[in-house]
N, C-alpha and C. Protein backbone atom coordinates (compact mmCIF):
# COMPACT_ATOMS: atom_id res chain seq x y z
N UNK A 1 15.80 5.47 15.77
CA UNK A 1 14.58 5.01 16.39
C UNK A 1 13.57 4.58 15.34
N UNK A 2 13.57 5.36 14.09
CA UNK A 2 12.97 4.91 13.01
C UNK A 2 13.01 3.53 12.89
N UNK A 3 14.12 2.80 12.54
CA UNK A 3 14.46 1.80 11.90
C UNK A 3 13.60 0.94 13.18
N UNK A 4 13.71 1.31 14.05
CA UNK A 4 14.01 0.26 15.17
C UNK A 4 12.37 0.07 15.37
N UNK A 5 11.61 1.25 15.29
CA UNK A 5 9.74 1.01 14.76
C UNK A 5 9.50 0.26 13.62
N UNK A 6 10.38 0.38 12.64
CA UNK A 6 9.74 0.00 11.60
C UNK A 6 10.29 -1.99 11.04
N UNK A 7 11.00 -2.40 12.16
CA UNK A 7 11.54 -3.21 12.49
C UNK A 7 10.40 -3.98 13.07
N UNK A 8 10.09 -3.56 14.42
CA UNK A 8 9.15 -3.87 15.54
C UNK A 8 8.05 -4.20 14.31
N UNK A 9 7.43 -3.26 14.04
CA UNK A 9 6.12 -3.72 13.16
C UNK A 9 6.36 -4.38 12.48
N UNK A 10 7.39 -4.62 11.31
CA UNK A 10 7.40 -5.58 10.82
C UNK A 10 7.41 -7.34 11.18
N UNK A 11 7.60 -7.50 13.00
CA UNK A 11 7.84 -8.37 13.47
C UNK A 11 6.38 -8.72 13.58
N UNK A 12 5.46 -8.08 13.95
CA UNK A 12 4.10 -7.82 14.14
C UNK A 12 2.99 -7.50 13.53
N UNK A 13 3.57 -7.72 12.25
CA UNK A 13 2.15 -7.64 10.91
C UNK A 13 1.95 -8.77 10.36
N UNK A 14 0.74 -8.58 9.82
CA UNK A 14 0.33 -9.72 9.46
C UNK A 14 0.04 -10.78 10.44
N UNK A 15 -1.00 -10.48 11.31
CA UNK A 15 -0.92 -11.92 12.63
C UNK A 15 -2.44 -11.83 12.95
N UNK A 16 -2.90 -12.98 13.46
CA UNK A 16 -4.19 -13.32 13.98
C UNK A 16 -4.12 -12.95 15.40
N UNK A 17 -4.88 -13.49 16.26
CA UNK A 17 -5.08 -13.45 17.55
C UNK A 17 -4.23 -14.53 18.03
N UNK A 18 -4.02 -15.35 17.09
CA UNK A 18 -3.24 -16.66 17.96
C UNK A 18 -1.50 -16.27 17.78
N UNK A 19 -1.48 -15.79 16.70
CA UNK A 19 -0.08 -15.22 16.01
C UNK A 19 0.34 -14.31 17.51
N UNK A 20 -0.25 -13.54 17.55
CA UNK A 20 -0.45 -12.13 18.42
C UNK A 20 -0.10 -12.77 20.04
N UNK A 21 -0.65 -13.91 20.83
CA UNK A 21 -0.53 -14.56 21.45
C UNK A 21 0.14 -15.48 21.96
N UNK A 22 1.11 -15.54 20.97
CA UNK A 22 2.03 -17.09 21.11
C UNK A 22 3.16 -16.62 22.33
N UNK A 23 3.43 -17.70 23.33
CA UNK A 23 4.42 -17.07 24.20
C UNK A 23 5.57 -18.10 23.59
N UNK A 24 6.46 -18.13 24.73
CA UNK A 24 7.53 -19.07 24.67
C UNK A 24 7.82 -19.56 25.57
N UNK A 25 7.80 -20.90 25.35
CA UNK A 25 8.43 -21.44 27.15
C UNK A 25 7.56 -21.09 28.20
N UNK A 26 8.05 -20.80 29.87
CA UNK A 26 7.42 -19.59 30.24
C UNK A 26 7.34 -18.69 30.32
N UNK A 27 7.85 -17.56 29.38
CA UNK A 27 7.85 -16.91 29.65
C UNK A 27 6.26 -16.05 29.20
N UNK A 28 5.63 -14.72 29.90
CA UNK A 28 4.47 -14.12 29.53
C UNK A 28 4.24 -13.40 28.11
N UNK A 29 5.76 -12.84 27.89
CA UNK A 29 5.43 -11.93 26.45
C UNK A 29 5.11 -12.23 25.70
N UNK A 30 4.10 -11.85 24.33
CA UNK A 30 3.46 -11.44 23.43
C UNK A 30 3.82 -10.79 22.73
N UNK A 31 3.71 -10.60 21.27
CA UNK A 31 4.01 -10.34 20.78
C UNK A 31 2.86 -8.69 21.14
N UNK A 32 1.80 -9.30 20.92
CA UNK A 32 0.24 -8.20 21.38
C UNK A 32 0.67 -7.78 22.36
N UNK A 33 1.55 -8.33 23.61
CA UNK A 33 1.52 -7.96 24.67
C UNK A 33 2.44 -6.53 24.82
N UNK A 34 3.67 -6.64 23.91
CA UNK A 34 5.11 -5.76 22.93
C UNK A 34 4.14 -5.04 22.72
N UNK A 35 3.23 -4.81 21.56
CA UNK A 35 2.39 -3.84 20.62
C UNK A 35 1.60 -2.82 21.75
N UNK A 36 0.67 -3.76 23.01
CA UNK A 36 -0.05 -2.45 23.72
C UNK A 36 1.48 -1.66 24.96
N UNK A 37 1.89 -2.72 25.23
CA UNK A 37 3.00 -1.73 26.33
C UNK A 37 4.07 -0.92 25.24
N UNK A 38 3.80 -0.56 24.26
CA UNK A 38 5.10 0.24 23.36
C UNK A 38 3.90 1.18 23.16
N UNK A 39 3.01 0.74 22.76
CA UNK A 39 1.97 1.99 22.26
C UNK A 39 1.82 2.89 23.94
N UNK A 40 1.39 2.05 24.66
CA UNK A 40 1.35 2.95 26.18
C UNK A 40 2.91 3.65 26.30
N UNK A 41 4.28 3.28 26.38
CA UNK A 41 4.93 4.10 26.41
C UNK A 41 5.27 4.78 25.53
N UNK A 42 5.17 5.01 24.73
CA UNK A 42 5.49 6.12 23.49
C UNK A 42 4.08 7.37 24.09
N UNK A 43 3.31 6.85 24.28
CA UNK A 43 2.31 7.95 25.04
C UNK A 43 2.47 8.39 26.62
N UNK A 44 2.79 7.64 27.39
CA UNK A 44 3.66 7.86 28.39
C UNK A 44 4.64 8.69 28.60
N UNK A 45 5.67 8.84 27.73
CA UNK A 45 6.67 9.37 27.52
C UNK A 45 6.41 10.68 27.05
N UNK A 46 6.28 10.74 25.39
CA UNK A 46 5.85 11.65 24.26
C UNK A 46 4.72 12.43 24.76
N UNK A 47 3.86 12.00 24.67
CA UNK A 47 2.91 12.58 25.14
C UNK A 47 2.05 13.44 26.21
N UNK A 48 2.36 12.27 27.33
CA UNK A 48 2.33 13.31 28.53
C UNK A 48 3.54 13.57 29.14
N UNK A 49 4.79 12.85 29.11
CA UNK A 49 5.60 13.58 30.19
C UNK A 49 6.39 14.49 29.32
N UNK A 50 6.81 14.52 28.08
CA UNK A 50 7.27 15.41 27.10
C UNK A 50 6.70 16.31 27.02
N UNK A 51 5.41 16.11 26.20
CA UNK A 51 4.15 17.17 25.61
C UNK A 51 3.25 17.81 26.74
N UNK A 52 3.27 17.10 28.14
CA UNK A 52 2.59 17.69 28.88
C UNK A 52 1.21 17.67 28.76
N UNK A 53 0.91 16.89 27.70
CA UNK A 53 -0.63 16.19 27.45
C UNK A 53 -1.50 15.53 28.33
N UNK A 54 -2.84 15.27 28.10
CA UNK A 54 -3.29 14.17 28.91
C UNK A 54 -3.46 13.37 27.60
N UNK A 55 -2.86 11.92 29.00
CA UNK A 55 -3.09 10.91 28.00
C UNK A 55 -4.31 10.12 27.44
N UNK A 56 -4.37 9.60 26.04
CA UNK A 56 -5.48 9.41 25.45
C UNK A 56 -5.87 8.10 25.92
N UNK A 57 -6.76 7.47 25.37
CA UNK A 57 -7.81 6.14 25.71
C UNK A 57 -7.03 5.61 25.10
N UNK A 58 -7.31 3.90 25.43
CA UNK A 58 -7.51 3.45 27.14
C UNK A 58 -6.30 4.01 27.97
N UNK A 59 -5.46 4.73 27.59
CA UNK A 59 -4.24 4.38 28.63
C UNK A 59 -4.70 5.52 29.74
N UNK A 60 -5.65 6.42 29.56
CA UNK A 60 -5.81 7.36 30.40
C UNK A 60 -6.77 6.43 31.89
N UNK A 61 -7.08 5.63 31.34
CA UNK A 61 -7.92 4.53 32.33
C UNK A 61 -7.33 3.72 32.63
N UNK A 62 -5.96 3.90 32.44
CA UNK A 62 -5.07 2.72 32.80
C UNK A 62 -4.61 3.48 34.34
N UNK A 63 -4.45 4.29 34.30
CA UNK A 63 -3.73 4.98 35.70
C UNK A 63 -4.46 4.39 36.92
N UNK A 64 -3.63 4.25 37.77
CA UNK A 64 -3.91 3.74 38.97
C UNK A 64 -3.78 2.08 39.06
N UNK A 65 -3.77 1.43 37.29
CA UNK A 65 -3.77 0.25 37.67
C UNK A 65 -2.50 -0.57 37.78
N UNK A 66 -2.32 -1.74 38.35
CA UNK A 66 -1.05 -2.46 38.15
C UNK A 66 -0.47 -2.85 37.02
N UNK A 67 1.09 -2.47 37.46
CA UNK A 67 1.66 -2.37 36.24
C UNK A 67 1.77 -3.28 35.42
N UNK A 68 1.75 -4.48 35.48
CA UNK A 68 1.10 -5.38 34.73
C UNK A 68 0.08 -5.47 33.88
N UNK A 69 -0.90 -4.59 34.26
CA UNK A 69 -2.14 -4.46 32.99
C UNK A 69 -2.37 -4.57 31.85
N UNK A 70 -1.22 -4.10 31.29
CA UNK A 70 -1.27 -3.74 29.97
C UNK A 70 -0.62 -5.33 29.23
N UNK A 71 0.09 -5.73 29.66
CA UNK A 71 0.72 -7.00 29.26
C UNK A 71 -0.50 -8.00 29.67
N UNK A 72 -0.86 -8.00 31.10
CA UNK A 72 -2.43 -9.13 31.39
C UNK A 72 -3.80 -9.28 30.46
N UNK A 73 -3.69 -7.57 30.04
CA UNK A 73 -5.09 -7.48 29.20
C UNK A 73 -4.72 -7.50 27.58
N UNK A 74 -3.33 -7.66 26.97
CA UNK A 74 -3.80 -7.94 25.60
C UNK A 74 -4.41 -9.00 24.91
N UNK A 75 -4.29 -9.76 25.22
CA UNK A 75 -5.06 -10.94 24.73
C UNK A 75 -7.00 -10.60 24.97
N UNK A 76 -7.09 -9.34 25.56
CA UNK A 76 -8.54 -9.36 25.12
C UNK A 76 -8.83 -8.34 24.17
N UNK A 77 -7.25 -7.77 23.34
CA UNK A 77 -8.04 -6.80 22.14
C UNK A 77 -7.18 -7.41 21.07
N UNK A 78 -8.24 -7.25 20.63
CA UNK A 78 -8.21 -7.74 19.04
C UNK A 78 -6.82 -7.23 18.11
N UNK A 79 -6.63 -7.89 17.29
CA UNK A 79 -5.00 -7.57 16.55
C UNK A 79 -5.13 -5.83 15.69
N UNK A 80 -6.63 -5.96 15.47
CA UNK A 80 -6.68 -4.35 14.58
C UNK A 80 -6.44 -3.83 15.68
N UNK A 81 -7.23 -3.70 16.91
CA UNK A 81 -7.23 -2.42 17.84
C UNK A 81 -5.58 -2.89 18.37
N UNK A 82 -4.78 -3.55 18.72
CA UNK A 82 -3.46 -3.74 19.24
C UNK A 82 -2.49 -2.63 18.34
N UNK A 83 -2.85 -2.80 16.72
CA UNK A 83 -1.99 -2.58 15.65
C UNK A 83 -2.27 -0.81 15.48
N UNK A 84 -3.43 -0.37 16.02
CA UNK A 84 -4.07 0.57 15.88
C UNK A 84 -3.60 2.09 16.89
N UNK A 85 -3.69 0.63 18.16
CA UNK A 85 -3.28 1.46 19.38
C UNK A 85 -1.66 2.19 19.01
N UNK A 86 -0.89 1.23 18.34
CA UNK A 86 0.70 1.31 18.55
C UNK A 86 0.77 2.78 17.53
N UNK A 87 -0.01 2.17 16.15
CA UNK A 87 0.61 2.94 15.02
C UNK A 87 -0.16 4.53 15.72
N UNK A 88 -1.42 5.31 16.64
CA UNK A 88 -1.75 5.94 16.76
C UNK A 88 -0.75 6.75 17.61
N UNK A 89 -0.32 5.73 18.83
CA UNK A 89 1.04 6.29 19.76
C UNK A 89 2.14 7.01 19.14
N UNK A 90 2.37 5.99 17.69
CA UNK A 90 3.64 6.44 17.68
C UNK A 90 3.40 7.42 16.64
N UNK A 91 2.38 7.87 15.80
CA UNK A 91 2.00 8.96 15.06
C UNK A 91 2.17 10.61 15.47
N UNK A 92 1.41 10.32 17.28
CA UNK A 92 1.63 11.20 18.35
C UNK A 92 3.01 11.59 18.70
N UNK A 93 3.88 10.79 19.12
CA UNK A 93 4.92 10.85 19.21
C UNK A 93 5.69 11.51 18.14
N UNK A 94 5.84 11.19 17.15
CA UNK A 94 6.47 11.93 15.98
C UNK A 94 6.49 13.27 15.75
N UNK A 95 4.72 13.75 15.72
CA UNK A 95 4.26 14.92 15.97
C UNK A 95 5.09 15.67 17.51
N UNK A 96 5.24 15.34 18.09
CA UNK A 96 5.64 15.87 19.18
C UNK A 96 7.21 16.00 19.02
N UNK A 97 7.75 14.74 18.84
CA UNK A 97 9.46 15.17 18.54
C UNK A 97 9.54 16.35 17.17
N UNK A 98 8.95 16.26 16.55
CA UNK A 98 8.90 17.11 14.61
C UNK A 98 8.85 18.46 15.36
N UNK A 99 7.85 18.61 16.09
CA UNK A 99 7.62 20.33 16.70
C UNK A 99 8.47 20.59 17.76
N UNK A 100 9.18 19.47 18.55
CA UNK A 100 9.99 20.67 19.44
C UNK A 100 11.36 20.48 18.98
N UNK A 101 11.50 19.69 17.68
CA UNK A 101 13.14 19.62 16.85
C UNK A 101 12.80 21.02 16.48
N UNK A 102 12.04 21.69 15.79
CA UNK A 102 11.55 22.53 15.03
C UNK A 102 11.74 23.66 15.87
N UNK A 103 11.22 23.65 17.16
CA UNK A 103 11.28 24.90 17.63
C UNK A 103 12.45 25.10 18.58
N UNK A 104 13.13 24.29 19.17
CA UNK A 104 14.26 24.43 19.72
C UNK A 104 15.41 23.12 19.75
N UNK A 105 15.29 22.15 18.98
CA UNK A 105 16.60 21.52 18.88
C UNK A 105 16.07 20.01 19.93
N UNK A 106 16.97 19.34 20.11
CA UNK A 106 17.13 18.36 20.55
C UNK A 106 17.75 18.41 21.84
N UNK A 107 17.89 19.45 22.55
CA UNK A 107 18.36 20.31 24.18
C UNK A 107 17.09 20.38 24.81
N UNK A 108 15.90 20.14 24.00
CA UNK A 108 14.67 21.29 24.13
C UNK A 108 13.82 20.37 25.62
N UNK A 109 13.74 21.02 26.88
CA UNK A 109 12.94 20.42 27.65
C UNK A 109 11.75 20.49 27.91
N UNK A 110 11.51 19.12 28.77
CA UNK A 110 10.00 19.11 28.71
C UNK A 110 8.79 20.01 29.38
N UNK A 111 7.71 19.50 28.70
CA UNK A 111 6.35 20.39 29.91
C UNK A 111 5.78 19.47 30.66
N UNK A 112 6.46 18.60 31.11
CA UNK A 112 6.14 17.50 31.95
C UNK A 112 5.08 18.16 33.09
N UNK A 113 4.12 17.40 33.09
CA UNK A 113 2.73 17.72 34.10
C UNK A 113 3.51 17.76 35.55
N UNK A 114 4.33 16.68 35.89
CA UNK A 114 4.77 16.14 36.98
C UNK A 114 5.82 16.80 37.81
N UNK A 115 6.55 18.11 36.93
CA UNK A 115 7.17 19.36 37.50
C UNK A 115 8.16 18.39 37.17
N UNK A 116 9.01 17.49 37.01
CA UNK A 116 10.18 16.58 36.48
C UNK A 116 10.67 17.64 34.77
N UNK A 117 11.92 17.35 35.19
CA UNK A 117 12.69 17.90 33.70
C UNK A 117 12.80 16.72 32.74
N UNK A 118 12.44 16.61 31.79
CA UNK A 118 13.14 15.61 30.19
C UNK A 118 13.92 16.35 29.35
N UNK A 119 15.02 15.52 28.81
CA UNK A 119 15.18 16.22 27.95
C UNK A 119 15.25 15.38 25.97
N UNK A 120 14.84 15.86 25.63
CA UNK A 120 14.26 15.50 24.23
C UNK A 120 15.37 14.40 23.94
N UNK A 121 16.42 14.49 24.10
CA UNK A 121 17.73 13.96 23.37
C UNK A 121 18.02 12.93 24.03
N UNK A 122 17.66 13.16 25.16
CA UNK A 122 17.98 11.68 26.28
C UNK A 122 16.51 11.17 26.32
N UNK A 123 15.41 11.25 25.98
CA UNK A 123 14.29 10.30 25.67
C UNK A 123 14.28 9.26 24.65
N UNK A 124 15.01 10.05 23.55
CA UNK A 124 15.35 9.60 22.15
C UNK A 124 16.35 8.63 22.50
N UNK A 125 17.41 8.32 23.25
CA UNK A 125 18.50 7.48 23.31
C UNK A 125 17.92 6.55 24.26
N UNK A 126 17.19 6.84 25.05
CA UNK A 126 16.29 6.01 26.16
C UNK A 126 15.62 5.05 25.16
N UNK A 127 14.06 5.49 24.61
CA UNK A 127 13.78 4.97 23.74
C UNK A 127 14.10 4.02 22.48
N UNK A 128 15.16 4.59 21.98
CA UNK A 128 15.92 3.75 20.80
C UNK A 128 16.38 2.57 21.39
N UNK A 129 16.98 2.64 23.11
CA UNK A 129 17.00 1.47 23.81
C UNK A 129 15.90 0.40 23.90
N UNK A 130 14.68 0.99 24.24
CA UNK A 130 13.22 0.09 24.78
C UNK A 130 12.90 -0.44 23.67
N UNK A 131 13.10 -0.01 22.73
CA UNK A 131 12.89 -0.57 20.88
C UNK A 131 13.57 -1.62 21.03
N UNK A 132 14.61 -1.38 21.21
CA UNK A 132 15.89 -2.22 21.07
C UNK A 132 15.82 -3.32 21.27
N UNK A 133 15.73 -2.86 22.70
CA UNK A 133 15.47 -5.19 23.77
C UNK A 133 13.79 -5.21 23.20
N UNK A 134 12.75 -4.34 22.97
CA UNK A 134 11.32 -5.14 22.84
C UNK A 134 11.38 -6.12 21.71
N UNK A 135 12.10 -4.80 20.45
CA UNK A 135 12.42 -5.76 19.34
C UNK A 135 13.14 -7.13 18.79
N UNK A 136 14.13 -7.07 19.85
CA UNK A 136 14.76 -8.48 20.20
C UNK A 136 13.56 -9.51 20.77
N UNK A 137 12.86 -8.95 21.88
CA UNK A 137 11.78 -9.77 21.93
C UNK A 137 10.77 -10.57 20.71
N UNK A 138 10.79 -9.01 20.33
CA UNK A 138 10.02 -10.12 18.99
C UNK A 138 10.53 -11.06 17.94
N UNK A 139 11.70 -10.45 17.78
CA UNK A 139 12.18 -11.41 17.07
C UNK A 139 12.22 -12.82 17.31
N UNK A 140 12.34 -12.70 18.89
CA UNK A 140 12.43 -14.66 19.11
C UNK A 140 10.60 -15.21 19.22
N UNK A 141 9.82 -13.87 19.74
CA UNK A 141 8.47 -14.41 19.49
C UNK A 141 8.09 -14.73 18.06
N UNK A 142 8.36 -13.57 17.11
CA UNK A 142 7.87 -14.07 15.84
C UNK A 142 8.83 -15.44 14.75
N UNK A 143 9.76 -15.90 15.12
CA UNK A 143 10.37 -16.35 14.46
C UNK A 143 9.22 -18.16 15.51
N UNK A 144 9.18 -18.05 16.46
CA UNK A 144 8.53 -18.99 17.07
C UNK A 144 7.04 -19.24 16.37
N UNK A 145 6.33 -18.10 15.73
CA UNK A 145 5.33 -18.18 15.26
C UNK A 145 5.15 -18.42 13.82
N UNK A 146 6.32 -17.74 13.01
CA UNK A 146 5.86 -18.61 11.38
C UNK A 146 7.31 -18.67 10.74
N UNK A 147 8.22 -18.31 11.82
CA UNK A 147 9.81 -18.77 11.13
C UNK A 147 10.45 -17.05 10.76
N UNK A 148 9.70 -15.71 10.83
CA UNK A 148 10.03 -14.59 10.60
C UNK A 148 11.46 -14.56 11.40
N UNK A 149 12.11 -14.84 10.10
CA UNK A 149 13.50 -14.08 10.99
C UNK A 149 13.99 -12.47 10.19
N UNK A 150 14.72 -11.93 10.61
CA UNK A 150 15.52 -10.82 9.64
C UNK A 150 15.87 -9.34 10.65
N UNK A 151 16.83 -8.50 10.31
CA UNK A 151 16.92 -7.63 10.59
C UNK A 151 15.84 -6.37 10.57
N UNK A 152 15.91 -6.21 9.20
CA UNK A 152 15.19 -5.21 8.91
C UNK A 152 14.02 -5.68 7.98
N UNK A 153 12.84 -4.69 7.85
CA UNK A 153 11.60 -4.90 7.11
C UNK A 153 12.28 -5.22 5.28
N UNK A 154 11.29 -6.11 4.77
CA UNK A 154 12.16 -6.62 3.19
C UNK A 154 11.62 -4.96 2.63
N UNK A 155 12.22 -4.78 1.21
CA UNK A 155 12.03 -3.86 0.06
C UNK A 155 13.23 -2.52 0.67
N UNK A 156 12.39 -1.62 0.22
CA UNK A 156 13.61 -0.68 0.17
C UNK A 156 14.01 -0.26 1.34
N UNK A 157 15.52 0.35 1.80
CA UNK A 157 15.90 0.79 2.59
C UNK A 157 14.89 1.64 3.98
N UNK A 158 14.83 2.01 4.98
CA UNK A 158 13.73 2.49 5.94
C UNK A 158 14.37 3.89 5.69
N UNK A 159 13.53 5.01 5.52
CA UNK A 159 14.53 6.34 5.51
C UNK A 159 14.68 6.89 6.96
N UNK A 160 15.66 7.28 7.13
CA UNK A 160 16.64 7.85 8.62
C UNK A 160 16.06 9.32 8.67
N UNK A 161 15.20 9.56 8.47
CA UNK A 161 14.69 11.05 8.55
C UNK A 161 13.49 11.38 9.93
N UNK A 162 13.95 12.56 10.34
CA UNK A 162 13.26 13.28 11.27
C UNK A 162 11.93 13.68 11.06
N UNK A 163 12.07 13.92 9.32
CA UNK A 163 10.56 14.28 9.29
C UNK A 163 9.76 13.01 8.55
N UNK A 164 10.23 11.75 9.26
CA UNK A 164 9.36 10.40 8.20
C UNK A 164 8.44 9.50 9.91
């Protein structure tokens, strides 16, 4: 799942508002649009239905709205707060997988608010999926925007570690 974040961002750094914006064809996605719906589910997920948290701003003001929102309204935040939102989600997230690897393994279920069971190991394979196809997304968005093609982020290897 590492690789597959550190992939995603790399598809997504370095960009303006117009960078951030570019669709294809017709279709709606964004690259900005990728950055706030990954940051909302990694908090979605991790956060409250894992961690049993309430979820933080804006997404806690997102409830109740159509599911579309989050994809309709990026184009009105700015590329720091887009880049900000994601890297804060997935900071959270980490923290949350690090402590319940730690305290009971990758079996370990959730405190889901919603009385629903998760279980850590099948979020993680879930997830590594939603990376998966978003990041494919970007790839054809960003390669549309300044020619970014590639697998993985350039320089050294991404490390495969639990605690990175």
């Amino acid at each position: 799942m590492e690789r597959q974040r550190a992939t995603f961002a790399w598809k997504c750094a370095d960009l303006d508002e117009t960078g951030l914006r570019t669709r294809i064809d017709t279709s709606m996605l964004t690259l900005g649009g990728l950055l706030k719906h990954l940051a909302y589910m990694e908090d979605i997920n991790f956060t409250r239905d894992f961690a049993g948290q309430a979820l933080p701003a804006p997404w806690a003001a997102a409830e109740g709205r159509p599911s579309d929102w989050i994809w309709r309204t990026a184009a009105d935040n700015s590329p720091d707060q887009l880049q900000m939102w994601w890297r804060e989600a997935v900071d959270r997230s980490r923290l949350v997988v690090r402590q319940a690897l730690a305290d009971r393994g990758p079996d370990t279920p959730s405190a889901s608010p919603d009385g629903r069971s998760y279980v850590l190991r099948r979020l993680l394979v879930d997830f590594i999926e939603e990376y998966a196809r978003h990041t494919g997304h970007a790839d054809l968005l960003r390669e549309a925007v300044d020619g970014r093609v590639g697998e993985d982020p350039p320089g050294r290897p991404y490390a495969y570690s639990a605690s990175s």
